[in-house]
C-alpha atoms as a PDB file:
ATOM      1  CA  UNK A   1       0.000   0.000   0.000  1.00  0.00           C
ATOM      2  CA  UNK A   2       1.267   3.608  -0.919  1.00  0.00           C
ATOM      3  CA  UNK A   3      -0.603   6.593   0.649  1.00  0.00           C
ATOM      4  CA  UNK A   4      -0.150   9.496  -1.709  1.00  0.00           C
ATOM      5  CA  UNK A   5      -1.590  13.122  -1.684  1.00  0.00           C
ATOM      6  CA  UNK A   6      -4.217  12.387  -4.061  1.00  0.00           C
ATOM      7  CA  UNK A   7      -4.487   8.799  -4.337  1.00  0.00           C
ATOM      8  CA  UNK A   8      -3.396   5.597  -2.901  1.00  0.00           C
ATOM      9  CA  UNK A   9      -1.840   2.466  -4.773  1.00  0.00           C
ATOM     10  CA  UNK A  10      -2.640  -1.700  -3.350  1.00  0.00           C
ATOM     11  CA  UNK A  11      -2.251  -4.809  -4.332  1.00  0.00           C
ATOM     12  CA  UNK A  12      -4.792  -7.309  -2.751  1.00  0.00           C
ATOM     13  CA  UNK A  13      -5.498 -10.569  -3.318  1.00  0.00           C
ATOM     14  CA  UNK A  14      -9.554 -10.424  -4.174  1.00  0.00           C
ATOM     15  CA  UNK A  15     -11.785 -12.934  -2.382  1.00  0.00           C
ATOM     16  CA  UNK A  16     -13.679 -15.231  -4.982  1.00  0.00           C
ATOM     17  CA  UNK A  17     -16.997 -13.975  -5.944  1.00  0.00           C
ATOM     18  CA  UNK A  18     -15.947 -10.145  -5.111  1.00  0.00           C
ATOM     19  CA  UNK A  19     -15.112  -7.591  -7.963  1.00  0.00           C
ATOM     20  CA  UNK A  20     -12.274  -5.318  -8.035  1.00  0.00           C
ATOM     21  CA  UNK A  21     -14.843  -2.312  -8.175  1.00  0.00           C
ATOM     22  CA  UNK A  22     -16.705  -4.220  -4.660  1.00  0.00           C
ATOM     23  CA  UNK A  23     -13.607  -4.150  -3.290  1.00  0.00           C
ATOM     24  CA  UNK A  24     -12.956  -0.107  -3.788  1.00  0.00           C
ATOM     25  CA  UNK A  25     -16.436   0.648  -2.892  1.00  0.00           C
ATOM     26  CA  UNK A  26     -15.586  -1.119   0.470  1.00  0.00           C
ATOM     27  CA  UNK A  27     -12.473   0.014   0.717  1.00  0.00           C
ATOM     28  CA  UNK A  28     -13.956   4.235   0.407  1.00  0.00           C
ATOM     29  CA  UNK A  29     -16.647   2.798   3.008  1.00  0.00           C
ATOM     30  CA  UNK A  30     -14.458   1.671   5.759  1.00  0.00           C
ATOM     31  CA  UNK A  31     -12.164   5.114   5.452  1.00  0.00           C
ATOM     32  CA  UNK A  32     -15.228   7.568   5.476  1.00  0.00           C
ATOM     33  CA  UNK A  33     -15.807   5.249   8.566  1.00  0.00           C
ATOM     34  CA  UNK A  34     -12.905   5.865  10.443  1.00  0.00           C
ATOM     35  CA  UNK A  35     -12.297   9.456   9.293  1.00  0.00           C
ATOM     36  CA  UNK A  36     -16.207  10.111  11.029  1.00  0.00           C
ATOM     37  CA  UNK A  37     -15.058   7.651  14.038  1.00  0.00           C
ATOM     38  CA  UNK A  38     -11.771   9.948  14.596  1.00  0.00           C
ATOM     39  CA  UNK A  39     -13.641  13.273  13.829  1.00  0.00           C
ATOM     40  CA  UNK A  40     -10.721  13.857  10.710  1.00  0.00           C
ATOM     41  CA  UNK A  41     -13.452  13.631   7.775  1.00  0.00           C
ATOM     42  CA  UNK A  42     -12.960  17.210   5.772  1.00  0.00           C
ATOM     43  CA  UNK A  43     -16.636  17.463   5.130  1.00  0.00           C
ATOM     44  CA  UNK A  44     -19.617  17.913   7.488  1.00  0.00           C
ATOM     45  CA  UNK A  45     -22.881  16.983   6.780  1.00  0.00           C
ATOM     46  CA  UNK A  46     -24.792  19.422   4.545  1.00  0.00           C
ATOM     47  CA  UNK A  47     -28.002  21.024   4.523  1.00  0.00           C
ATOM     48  CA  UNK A  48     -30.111  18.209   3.015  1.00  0.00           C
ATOM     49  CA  UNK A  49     -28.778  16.061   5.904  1.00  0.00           C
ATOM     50  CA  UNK A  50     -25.868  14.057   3.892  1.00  0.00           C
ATOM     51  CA  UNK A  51     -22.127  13.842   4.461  1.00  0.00           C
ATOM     52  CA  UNK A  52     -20.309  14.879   0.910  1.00  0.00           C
ATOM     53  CA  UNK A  53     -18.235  12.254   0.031  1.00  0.00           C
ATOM     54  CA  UNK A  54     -14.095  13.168  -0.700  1.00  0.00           C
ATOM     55  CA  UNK A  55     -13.971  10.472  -2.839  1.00  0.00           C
ATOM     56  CA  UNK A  56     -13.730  10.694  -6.639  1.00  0.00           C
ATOM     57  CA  UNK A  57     -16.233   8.461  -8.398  1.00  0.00           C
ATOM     58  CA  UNK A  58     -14.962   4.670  -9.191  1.00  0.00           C
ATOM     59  CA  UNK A  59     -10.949   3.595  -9.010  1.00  0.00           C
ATOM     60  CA  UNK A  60      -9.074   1.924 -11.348  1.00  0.00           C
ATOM     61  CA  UNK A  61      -8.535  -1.726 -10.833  1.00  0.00           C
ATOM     62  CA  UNK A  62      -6.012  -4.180 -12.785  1.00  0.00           C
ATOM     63  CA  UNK A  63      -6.029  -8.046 -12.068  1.00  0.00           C
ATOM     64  CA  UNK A  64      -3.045  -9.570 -12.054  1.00  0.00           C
ATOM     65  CA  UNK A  65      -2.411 -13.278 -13.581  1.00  0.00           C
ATOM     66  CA  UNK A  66       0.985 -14.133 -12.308  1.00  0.00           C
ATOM     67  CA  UNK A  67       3.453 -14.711  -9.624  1.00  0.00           C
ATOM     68  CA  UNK A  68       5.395 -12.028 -11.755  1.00  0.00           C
ATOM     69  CA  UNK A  69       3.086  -9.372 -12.615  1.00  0.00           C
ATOM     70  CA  UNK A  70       1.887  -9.311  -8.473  1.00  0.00           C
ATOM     71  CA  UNK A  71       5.274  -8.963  -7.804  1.00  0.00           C
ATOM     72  CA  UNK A  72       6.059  -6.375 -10.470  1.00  0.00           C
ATOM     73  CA  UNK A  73       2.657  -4.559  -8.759  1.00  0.00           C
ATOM     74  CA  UNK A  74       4.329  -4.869  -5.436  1.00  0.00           C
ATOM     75  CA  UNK A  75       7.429  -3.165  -6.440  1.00  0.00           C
ATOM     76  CA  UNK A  76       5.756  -0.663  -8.047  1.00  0.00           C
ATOM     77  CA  UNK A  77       3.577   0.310  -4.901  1.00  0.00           C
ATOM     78  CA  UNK A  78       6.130   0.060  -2.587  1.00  0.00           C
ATOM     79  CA  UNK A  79       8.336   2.750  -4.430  1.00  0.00           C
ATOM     80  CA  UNK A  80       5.754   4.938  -6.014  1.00  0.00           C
ATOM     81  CA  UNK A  81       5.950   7.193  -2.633  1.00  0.00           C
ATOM     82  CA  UNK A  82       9.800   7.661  -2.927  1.00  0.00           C
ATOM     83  CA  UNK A  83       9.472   8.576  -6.933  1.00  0.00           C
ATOM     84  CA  UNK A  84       7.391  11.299  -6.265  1.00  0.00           C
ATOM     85  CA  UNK A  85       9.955  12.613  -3.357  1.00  0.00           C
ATOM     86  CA  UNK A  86       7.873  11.163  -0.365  1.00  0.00           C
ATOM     87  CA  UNK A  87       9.781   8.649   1.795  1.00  0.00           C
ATOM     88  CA  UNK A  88       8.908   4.851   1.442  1.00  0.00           C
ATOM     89  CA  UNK A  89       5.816   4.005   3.721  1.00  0.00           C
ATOM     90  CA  UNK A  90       5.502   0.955   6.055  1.00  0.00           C
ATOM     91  CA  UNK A  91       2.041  -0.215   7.005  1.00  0.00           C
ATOM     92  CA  UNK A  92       1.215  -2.224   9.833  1.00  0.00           C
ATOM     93  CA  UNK A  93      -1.872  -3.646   8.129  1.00  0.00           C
ATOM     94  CA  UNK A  94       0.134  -4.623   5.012  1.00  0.00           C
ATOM     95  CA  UNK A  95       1.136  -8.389   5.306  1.00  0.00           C
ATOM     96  CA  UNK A  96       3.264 -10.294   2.885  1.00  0.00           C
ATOM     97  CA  UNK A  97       1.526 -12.731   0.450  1.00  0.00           C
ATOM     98  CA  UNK A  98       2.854 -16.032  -0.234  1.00  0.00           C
ATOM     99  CA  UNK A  99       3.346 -15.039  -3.714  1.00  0.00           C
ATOM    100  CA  UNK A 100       5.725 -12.220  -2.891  1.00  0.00           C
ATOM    101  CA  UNK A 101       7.758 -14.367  -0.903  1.00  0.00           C
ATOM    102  CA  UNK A 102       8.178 -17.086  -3.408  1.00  0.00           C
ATOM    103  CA  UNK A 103       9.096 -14.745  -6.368  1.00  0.00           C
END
């Protein structure tokens, strides 16, 4: 996982019978959560009673076939931050796959 400014890169391995776009859509879900939970969201509710969301509509999602290209993806997350001049991010909710450890 990379955190950036105005986006945020993973790789993560899908559950069968979930969608790459189900996954974003829970992904946006659980943050707006815990942004309300901590009191960080940037919005408050408006005037027709609804929370604005500070997410852009969809995400892009790319499924990966092979030990290689998830490892490729990996290497790409993990130094996207330090491309773009940010130091390179540790997360303690990231865990290793078996696939990454094998290739």
């Amino acid at each position: 996982m990379a955190v950036m400014p105005d986006h945020v890169h993973l790789v993560v391995d899908v559950v069968p019978g979930m969608t790459g776009r189900s996954v974003i859509v829970r992904l946006k879900s659980a943050a707006t959560r815990a942004m309300n939970d901590t009191g960080i969201h940037l919005y408050r509710v408006d005037s027709s009673g609804r929370m604005p969301t500070p997410w852009a509509r969809g995400g892009w999602d790319r499924f990966l076939h092979t030990e290689s290209e998830v490892a490729g993806a990996v290497r790409y997350v993990e130094s996207n931050p330090e491309r773009s001049g940010m130091p390179r991010q540790a997360w303690r909710c990231v865990t290793e796959s078996a696939v990454t450890r094998r290739v």
